[in-house]
C-alpha atoms as a PDB file:
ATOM      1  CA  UNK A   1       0.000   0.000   0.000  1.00  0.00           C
ATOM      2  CA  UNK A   2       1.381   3.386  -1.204  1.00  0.00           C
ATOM      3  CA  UNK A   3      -0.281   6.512   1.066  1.00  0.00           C
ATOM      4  CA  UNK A   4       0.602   9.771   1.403  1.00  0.00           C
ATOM      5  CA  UNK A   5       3.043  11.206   4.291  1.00  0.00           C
ATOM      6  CA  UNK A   6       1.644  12.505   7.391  1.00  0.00           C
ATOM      7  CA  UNK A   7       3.562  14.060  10.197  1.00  0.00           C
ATOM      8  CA  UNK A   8       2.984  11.569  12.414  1.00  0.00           C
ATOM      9  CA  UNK A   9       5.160   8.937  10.374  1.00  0.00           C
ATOM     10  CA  UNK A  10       8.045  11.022  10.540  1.00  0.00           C
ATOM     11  CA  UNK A  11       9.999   8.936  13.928  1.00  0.00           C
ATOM     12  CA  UNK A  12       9.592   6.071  12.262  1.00  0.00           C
ATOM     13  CA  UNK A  13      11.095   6.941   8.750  1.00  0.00           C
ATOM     14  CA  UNK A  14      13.618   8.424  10.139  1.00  0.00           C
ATOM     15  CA  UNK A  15      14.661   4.857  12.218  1.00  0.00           C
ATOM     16  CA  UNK A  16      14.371   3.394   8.757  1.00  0.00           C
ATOM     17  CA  UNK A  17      17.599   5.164   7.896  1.00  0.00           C
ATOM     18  CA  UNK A  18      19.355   3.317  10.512  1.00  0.00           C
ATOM     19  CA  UNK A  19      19.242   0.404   7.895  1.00  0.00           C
ATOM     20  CA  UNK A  20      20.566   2.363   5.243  1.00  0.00           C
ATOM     21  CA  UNK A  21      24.021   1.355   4.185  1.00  0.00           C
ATOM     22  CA  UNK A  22      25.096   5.062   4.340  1.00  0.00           C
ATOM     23  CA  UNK A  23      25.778   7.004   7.640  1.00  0.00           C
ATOM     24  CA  UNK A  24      22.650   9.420   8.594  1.00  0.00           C
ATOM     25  CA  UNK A  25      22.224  11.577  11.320  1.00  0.00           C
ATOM     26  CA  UNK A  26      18.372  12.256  10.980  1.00  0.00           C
ATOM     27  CA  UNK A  27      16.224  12.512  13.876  1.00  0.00           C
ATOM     28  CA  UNK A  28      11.798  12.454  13.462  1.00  0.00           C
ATOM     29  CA  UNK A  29      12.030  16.096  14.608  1.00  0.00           C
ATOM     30  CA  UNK A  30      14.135  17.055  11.891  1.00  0.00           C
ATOM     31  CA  UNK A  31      12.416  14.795   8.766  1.00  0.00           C
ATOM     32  CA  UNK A  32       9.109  16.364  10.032  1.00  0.00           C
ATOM     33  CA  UNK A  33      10.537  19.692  10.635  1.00  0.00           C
ATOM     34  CA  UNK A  34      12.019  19.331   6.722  1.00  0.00           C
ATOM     35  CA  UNK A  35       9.228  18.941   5.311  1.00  0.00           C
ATOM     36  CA  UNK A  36       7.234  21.947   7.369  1.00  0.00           C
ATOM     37  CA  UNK A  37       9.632  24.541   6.454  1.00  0.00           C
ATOM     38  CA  UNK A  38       9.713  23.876   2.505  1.00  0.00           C
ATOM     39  CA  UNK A  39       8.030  27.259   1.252  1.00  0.00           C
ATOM     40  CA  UNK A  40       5.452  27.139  -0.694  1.00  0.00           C
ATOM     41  CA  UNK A  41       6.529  26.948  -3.766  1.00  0.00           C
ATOM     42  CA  UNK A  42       8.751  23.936  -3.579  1.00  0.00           C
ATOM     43  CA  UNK A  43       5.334  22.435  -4.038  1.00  0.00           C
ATOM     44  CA  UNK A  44       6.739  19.213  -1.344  1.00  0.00           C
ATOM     45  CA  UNK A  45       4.901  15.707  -1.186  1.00  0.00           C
ATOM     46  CA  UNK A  46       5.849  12.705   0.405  1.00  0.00           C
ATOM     47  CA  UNK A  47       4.726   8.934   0.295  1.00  0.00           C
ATOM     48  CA  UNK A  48       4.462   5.784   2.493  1.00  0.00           C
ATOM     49  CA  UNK A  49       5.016   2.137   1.891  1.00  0.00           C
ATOM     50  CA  UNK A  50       3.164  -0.031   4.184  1.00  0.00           C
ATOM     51  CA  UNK A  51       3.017  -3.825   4.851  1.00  0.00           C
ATOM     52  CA  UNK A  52       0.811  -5.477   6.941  1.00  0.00           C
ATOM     53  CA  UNK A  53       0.521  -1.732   8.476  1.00  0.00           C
ATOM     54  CA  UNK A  54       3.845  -1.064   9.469  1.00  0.00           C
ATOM     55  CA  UNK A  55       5.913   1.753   6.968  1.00  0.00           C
ATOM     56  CA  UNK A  56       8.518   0.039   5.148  1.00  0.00           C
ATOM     57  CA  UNK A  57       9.470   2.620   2.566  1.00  0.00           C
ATOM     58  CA  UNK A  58       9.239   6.239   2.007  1.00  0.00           C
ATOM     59  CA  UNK A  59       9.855   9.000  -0.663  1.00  0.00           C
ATOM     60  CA  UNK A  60       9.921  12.904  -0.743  1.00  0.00           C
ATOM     61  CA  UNK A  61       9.764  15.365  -3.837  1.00  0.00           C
ATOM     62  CA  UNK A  62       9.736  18.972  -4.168  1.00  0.00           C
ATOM     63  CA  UNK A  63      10.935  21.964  -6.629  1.00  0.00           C
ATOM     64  CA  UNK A  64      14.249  22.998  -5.558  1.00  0.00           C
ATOM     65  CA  UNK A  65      13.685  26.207  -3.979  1.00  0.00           C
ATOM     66  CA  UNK A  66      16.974  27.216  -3.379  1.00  0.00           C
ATOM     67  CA  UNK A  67      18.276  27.718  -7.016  1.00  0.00           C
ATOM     68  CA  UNK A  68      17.394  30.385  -9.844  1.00  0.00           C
ATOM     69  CA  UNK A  69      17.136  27.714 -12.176  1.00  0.00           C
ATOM     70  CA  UNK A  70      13.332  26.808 -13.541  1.00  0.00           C
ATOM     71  CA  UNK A  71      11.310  23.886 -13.119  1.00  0.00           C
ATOM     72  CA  UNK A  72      14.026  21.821 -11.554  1.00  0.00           C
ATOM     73  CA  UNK A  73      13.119  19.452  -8.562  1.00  0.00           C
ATOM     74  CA  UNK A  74      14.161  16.089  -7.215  1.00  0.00           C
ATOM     75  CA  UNK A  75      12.863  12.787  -5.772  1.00  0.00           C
ATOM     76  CA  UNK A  76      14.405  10.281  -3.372  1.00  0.00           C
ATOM     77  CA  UNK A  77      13.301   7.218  -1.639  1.00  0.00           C
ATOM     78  CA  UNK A  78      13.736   4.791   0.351  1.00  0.00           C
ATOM     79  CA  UNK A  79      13.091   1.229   1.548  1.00  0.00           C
ATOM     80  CA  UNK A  80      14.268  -0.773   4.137  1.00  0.00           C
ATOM     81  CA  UNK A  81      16.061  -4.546   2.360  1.00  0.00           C
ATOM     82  CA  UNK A  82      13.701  -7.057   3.604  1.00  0.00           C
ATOM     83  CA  UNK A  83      11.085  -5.319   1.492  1.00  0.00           C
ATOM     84  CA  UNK A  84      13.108  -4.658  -1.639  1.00  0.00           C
ATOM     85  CA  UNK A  85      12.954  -6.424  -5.190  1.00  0.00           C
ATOM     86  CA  UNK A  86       8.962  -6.412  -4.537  1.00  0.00           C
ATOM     87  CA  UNK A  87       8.225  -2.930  -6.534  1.00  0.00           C
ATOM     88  CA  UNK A  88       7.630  -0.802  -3.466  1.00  0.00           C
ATOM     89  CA  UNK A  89      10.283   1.203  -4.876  1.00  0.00           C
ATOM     90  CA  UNK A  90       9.071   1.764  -8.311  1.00  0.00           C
ATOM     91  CA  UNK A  91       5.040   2.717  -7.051  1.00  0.00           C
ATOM     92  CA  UNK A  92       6.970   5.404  -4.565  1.00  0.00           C
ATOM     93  CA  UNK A  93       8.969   6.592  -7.586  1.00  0.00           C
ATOM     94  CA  UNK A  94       6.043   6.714  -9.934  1.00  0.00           C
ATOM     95  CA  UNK A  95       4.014   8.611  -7.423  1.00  0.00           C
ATOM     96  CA  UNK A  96       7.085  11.470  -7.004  1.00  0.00           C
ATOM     97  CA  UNK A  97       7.386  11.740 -10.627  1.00  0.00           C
ATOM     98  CA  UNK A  98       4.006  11.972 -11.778  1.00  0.00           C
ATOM     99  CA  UNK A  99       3.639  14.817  -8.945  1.00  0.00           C
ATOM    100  CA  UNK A 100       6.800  16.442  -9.937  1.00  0.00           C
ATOM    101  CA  UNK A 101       4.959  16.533 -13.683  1.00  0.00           C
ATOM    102  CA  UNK A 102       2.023  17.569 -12.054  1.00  0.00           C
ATOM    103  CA  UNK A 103       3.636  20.818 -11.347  1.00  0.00           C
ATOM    104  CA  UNK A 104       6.300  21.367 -14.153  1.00  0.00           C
ATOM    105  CA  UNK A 105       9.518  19.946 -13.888  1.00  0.00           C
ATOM    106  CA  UNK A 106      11.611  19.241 -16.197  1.00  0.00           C
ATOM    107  CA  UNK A 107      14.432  18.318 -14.754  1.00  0.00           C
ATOM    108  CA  UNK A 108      14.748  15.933 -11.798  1.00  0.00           C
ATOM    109  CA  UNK A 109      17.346  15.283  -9.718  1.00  0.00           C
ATOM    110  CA  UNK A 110      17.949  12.505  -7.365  1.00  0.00           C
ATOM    111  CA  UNK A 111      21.099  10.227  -5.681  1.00  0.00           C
ATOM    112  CA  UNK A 112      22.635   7.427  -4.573  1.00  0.00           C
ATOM    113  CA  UNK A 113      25.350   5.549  -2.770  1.00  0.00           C
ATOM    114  CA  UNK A 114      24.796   2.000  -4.233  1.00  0.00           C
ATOM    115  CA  UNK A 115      25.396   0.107  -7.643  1.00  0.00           C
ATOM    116  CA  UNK A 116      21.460  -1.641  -6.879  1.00  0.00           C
ATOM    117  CA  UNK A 117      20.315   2.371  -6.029  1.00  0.00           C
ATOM    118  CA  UNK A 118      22.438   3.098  -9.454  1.00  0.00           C
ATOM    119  CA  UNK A 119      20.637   0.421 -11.779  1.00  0.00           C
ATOM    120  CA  UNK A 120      16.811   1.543 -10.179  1.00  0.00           C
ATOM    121  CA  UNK A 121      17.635   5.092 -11.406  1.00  0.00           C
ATOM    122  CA  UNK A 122      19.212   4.353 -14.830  1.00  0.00           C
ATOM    123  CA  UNK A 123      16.326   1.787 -16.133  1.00  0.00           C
ATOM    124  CA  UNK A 124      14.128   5.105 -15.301  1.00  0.00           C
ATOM    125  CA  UNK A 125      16.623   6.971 -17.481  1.00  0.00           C
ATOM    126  CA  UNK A 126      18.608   9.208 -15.134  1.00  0.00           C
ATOM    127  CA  UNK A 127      21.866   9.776 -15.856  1.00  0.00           C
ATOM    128  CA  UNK A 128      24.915   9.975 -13.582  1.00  0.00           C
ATOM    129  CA  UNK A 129      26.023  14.045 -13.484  1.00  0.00           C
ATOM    130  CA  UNK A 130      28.148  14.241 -10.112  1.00  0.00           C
ATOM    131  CA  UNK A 131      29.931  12.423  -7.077  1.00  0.00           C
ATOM    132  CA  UNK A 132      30.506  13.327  -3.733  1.00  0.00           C
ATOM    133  CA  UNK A 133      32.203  11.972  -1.139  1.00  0.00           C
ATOM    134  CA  UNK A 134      30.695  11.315   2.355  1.00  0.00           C
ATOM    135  CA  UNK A 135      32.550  11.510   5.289  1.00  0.00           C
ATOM    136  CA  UNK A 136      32.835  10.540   8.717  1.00  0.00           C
ATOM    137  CA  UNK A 137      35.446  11.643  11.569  1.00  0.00           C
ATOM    138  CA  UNK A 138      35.596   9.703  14.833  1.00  0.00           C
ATOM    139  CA  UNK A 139      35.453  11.983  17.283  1.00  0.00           C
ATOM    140  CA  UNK A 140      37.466  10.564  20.466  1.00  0.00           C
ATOM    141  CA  UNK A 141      40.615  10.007  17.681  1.00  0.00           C
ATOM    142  CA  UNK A 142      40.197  13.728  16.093  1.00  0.00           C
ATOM    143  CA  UNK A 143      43.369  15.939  16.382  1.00  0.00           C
ATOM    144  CA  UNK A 144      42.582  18.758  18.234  1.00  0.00           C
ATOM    145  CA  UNK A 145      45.836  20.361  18.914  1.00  0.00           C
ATOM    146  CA  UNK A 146      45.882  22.982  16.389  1.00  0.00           C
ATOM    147  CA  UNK A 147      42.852  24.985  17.865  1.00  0.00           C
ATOM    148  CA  UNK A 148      44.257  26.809  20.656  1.00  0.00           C
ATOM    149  CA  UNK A 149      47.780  27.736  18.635  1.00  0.00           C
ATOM    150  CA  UNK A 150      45.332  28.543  15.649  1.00  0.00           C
ATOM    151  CA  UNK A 151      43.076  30.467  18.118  1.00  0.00           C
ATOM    152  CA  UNK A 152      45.486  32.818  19.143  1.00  0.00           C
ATOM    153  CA  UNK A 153      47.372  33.350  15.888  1.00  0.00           C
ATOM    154  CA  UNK A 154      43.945  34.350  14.012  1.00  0.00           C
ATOM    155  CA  UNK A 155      43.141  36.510  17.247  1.00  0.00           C
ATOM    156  CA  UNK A 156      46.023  38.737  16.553  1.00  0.00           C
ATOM    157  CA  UNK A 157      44.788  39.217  13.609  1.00  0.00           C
ATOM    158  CA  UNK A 158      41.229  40.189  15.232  1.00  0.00           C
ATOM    159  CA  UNK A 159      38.961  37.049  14.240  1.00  0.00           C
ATOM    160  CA  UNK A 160      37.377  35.567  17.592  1.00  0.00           C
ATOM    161  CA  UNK A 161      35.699  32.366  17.431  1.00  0.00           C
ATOM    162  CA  UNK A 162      31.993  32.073  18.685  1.00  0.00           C
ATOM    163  CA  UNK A 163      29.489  29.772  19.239  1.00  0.00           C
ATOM    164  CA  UNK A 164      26.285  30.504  17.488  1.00  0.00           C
ATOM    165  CA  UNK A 165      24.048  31.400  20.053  1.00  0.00           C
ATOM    166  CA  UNK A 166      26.269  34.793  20.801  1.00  0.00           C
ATOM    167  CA  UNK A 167      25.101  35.935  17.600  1.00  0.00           C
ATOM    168  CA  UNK A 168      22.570  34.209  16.413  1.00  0.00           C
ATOM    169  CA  UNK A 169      19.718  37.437  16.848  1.00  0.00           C
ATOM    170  CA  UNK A 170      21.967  38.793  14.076  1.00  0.00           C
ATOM    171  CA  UNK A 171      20.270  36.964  11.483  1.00  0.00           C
ATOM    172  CA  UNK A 172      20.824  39.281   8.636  1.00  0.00           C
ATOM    173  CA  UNK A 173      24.118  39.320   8.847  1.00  0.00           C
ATOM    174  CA  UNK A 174      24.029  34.698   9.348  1.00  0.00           C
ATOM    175  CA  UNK A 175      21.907  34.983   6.188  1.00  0.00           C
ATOM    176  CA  UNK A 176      24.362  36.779   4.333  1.00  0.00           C
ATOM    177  CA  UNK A 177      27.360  34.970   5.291  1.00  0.00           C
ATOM    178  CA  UNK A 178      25.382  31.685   4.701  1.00  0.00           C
ATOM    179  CA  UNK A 179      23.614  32.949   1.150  1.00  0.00           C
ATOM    180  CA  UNK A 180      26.555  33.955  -0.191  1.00  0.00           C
ATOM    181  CA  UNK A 181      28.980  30.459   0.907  1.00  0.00           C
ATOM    182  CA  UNK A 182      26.030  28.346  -0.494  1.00  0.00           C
ATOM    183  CA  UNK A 183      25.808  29.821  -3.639  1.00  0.00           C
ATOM    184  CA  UNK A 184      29.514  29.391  -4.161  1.00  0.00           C
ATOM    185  CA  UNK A 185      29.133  25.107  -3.260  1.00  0.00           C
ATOM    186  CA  UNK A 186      30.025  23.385  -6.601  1.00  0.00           C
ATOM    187  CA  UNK A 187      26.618  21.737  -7.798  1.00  0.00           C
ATOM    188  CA  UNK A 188      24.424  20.584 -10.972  1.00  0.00           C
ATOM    189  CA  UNK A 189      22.536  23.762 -10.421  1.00  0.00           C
ATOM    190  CA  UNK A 190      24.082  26.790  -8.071  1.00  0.00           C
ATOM    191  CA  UNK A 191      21.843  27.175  -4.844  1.00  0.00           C
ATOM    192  CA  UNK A 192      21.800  30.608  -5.601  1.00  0.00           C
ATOM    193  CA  UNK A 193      18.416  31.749  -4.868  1.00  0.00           C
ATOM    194  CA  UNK A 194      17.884  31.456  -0.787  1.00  0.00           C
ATOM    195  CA  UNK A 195      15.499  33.840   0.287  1.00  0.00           C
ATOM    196  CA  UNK A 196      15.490  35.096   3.985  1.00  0.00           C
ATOM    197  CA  UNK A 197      12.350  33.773   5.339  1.00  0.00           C
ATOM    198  CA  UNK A 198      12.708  30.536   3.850  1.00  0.00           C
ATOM    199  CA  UNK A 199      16.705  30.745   5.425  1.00  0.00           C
ATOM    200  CA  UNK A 200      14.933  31.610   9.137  1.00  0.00           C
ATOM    201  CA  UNK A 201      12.611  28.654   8.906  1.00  0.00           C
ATOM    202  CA  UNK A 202      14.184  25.911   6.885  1.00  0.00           C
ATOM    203  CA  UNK A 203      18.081  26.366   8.757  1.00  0.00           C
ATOM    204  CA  UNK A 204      17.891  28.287  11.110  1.00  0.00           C
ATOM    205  CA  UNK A 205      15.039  27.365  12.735  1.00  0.00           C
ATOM    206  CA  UNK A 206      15.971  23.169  12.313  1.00  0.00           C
ATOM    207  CA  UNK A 207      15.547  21.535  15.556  1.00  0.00           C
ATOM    208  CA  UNK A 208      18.676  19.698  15.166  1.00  0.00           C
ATOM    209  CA  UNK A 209      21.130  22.789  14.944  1.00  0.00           C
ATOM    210  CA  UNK A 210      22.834  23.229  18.158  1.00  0.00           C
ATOM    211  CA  UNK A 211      23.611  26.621  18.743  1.00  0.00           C
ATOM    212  CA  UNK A 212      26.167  25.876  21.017  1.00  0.00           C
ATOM    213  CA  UNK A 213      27.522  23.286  19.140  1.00  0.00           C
ATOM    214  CA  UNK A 214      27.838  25.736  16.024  1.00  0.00           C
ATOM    215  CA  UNK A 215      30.681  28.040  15.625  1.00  0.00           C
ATOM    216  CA  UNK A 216      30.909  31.322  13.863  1.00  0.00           C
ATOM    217  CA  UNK A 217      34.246  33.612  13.651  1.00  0.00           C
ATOM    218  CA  UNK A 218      33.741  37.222  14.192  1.00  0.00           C
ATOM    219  CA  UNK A 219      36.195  39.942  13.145  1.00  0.00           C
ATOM    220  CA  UNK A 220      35.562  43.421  14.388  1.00  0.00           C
ATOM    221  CA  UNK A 221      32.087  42.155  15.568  1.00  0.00           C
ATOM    222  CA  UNK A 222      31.240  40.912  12.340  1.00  0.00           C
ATOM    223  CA  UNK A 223      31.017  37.202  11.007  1.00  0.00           C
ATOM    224  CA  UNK A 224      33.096  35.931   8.460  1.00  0.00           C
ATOM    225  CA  UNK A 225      32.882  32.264   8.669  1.00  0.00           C
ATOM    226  CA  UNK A 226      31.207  29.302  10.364  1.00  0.00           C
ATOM    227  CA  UNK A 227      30.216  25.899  10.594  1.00  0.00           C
ATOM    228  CA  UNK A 228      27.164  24.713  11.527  1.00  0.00           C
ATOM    229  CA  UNK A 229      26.497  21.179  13.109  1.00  0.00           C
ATOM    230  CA  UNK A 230      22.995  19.532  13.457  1.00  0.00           C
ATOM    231  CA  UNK A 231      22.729  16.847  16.399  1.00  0.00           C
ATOM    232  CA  UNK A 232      21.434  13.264  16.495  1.00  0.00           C
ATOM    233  CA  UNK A 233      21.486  12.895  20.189  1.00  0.00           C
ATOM    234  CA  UNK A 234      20.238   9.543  20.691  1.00  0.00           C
ATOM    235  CA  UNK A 235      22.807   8.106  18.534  1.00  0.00           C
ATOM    236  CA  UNK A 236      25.430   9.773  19.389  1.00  0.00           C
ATOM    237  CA  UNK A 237      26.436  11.254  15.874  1.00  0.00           C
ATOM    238  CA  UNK A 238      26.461  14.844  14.333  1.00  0.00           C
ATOM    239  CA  UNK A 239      26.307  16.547  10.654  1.00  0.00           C
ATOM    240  CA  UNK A 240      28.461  19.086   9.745  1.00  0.00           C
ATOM    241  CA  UNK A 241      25.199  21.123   7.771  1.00  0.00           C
ATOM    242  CA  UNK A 242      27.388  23.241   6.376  1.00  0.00           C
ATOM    243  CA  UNK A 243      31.079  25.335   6.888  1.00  0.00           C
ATOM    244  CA  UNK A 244      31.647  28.575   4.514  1.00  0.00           C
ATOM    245  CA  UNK A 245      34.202  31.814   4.717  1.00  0.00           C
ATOM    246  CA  UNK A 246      33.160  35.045   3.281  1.00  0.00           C
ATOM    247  CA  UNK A 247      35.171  35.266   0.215  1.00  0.00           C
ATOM    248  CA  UNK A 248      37.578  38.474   1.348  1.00  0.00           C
ATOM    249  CA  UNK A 249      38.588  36.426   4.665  1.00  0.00           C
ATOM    250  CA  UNK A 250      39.172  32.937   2.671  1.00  0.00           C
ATOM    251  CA  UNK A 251      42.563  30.966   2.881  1.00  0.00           C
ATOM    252  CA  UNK A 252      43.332  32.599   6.446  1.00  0.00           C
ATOM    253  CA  UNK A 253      42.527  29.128   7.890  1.00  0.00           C
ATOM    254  CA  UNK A 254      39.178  30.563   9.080  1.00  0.00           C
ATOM    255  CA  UNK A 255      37.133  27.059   8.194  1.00  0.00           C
ATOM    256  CA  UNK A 256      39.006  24.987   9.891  1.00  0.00           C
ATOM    257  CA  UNK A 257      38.878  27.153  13.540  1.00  0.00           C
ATOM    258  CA  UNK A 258      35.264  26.722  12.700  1.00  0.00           C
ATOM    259  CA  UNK A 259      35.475  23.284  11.889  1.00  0.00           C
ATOM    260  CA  UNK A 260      37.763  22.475  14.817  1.00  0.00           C
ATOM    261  CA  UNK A 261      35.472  24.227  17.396  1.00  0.00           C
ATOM    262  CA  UNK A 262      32.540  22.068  16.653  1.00  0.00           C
ATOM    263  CA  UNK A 263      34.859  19.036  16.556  1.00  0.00           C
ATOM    264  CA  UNK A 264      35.793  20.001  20.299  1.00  0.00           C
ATOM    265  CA  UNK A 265      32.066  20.277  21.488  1.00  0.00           C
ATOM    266  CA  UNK A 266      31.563  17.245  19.957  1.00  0.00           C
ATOM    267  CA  UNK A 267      33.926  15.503  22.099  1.00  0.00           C
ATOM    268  CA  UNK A 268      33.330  17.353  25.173  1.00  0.00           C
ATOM    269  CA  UNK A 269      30.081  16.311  25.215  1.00  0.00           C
ATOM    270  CA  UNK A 270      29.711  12.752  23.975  1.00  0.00           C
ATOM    271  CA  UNK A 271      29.451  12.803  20.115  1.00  0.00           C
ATOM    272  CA  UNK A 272      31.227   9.793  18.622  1.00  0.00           C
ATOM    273  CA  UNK A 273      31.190  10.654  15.341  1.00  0.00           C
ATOM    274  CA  UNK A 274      30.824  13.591  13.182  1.00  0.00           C
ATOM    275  CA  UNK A 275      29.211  13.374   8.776  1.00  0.00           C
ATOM    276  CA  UNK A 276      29.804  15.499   6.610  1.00  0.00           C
ATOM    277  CA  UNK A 277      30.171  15.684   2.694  1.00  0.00           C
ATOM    278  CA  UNK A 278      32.100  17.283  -0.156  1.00  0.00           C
ATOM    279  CA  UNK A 279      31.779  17.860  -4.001  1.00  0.00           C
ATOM    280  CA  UNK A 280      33.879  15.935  -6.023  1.00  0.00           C
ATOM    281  CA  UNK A 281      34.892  19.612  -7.551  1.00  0.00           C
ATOM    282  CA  UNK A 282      35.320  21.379  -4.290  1.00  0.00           C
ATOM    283  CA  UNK A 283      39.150  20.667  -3.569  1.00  0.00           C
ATOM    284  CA  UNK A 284      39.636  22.916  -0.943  1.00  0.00           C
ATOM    285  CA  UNK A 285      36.862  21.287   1.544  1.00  0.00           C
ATOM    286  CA  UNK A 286      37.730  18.038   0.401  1.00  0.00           C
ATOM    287  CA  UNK A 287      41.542  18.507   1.590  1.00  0.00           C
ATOM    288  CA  UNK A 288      40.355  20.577   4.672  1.00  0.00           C
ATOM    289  CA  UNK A 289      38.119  17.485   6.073  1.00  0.00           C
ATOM    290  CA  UNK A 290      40.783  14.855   5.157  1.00  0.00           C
ATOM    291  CA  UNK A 291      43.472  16.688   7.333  1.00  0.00           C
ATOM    292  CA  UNK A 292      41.074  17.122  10.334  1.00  0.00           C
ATOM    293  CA  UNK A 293      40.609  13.468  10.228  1.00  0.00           C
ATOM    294  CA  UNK A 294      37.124  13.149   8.271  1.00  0.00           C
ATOM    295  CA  UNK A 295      37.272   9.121   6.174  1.00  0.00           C
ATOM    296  CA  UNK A 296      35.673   8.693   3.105  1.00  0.00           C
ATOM    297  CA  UNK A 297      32.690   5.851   4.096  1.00  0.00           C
ATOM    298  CA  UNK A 298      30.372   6.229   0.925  1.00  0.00           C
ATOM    299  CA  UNK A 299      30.202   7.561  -2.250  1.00  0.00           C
ATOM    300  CA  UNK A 300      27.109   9.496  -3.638  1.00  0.00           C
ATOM    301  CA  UNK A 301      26.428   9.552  -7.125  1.00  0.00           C
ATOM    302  CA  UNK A 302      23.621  12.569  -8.465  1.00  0.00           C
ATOM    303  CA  UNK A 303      21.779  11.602 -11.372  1.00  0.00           C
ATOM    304  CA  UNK A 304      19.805  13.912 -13.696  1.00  0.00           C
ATOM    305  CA  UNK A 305      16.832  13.386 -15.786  1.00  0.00           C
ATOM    306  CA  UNK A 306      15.816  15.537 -18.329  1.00  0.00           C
ATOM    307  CA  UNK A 307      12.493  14.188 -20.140  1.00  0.00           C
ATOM    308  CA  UNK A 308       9.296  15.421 -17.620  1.00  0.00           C
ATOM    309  CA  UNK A 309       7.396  16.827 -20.078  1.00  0.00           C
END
C-alpha cells in the first residue's frame, strides 16, 4: 500500500535510515521539521510504503527552492532490504514523478550511494552528473591540537571564534554569510536563490542545529565564517550542515577554527562521530576534512533526468 506522508510517520522513517548502508544523522524532529519549512513553492509531497501496516518505505519530492534555475526538482526514496525487489520502490517513484509533472519539472534530480540504487535510477533513465564523497570523523581520535595555537594566531589578527548562540539574533548578517557560501558550493545547479524567510525557517530554525555546538568567527564584531552542526542525540552522531568563509577572509585558515570548534564540542560532550560531505569539484573542503581526520565511508552519485514533459 502506497499513502501519502503525514507528520505523524516522521519517527519512524527516520529509524528506517538506521538500515541504510550510508551514515545518517536524521532525527523524526528534523524529517518532520524538513518537510514543514519547505516554502510554498517547492510544491513538497511525500509517500508511504506499508506492509501489513507497518511503513517500510518512504519518498519525498519537491521543486528545488533554493536555485534560480526553472522547473528543476528532485525525488528520493527509500526502503528498508527485507522489502526490496517487490516494486515498493518503483510505485513510490512513480508517485514522485508523476507529482513532480504535475507541477512542471523538467528536470529531476535525485542520488545514490549504491550500484542496486544506481541500476533503479538508470532503467528510469537518469543519468549519472556528479559524485561526492561522504565523510565521517571519529570523534574521540580527532586531532585537536591545532585549535588553541590557531586560536590565538587568528586573534592577533582580530577574528574571535563564537558559538552561534552569541550571535545568532543577528540573522541578517548569518543569512548573508550563509547565502553567499552556499551559492559558491560546486553543484548541478548553483543554490543561488535562498530567500530570507525561507533561510529563518528551513536552517535556522531546524531543531537539530545546536547553537552551542555551532561556531561562527567574528572579526571586528562581524562574522566571516562558520560551521554549523545539526545533532542526532540519541545516537550519538552529528552533521556538519554546512562550513563557509566570506570570500575576502578565505585561505586565512578561518574554516578549519570553525570546523575544529565544533569538533571540540563534539567531544566534550559525547558525540562519537561527526558526517559530513564534499563535491567531487570542491578541492579545498575536500583537503580541509581529510586533514582534520574526516574518512571517506560512501560515495554518492547525483543523477539527472531531463524528459518530464
Amino acid at each position: 500500500m502506497i499513502r501519502p506522508y503525514r507528520p505523524g510517520d516522521a519517527d519512524a522513517l527516520a529509524a528506517m535510515l538506521d538500515e541504510d548502508r550510508t551514515p545518517h544523522a536524521v532525527t523524526g524532529d528534523g524529517l518532520r521539521h524538513w518537510f514543514a519549512s519547505q516554502p510554498a513553492r517547492a510544491r513538497v509531497a511525500g509517500w508511504v510504503a506499508e506492509e501489513d501496516g507497518e511503513p517500510v518505505g518512504w519518498v519525498r519530492a519537491r521543486l528545488c527552492w533554493a536555485t534560480s534555475a526553472e522547473g528543476v526538482g528532485e525525488i528520493w526514496a527509500f526502503v528498508i532490504p527485507k522489502a526490496r525487489r517487490r516494486g515498493l520502490g518503483g510505485m513510490l517513484f512513480d508517485a514522485a514523478h508523476a507529482h513532480l509533472r504535475a507541477v512542471g519539472v523538467r528536470v529531476v534530480g535525485s542520488w545514490t550511494t549504491g550500484e542496486e540504487g544506481g541500476r533503479f535510477l538508470a532503467a528510469r533513465g537518469f543519468q549519472p552528473s556528479r559524485t561526492q564523497e561522504i565523510l565521517r570523523l571519529d570523534v574521540a581520535s580527532a586531532d585537536l591540537s591545532a585549535l588553541d595555537d590557531l586560536r590565538r594566531r587568528l586573534g592577533r589578527e582580530g577574528y574571535e571564534l563564537v558559538p552561534l548562540s552569541a550571535v545568532a539574533e543577528r540573522t541578517q548578517e548569518l543569512y548573508d554569510l550563509d547565502a553567499g557560501a552556499t551559492a559558491d558550493v560546486p553543484g548541478s545547479f548553483a543554490e543561488d536563490d535562498v530567500r530570507l524567510e525561507d533561510w529563518l525557517s528551513e536552517a535556522l530554525g531546524h531543531p537539530q542545529l545546536t547553537r552551542e555546538g555551532s561556531t561562527v568567527v567574528l572579526v571586528r564584531g562581524a562574522p566571516v565564517a562558520y560551521s554549523f552542526l545539526h545533532v542526532a542525540p540519541a545516537s550519538g552522531t552529528a552533521a556538519n550542515e554546512m562550513t563557509g568563509t566570506h570570500p575576502g577572509h578565505r585561505r586565512k585558515g578561518l574554516a578549519r577554527l570553525a570546523k575544529l570548534g565544533t569538533i571540540a564540542w563534539a567531544r566534550e560532550h559525547g558525540y562519537r562521530a561527526i558526517l559530513t560531505e564534499s563535491d567531487e569539484d570542491n578541492a579545498g573542503m575536500l583537503h580541509l576534512n581529510r586533514s582534520l581526520g574526516y574518512r571517506q565511508v560512501a560515495t554518492e552519485t547525483q543523477y539527472l533526468l531531463e524528459v518530464l514533459r
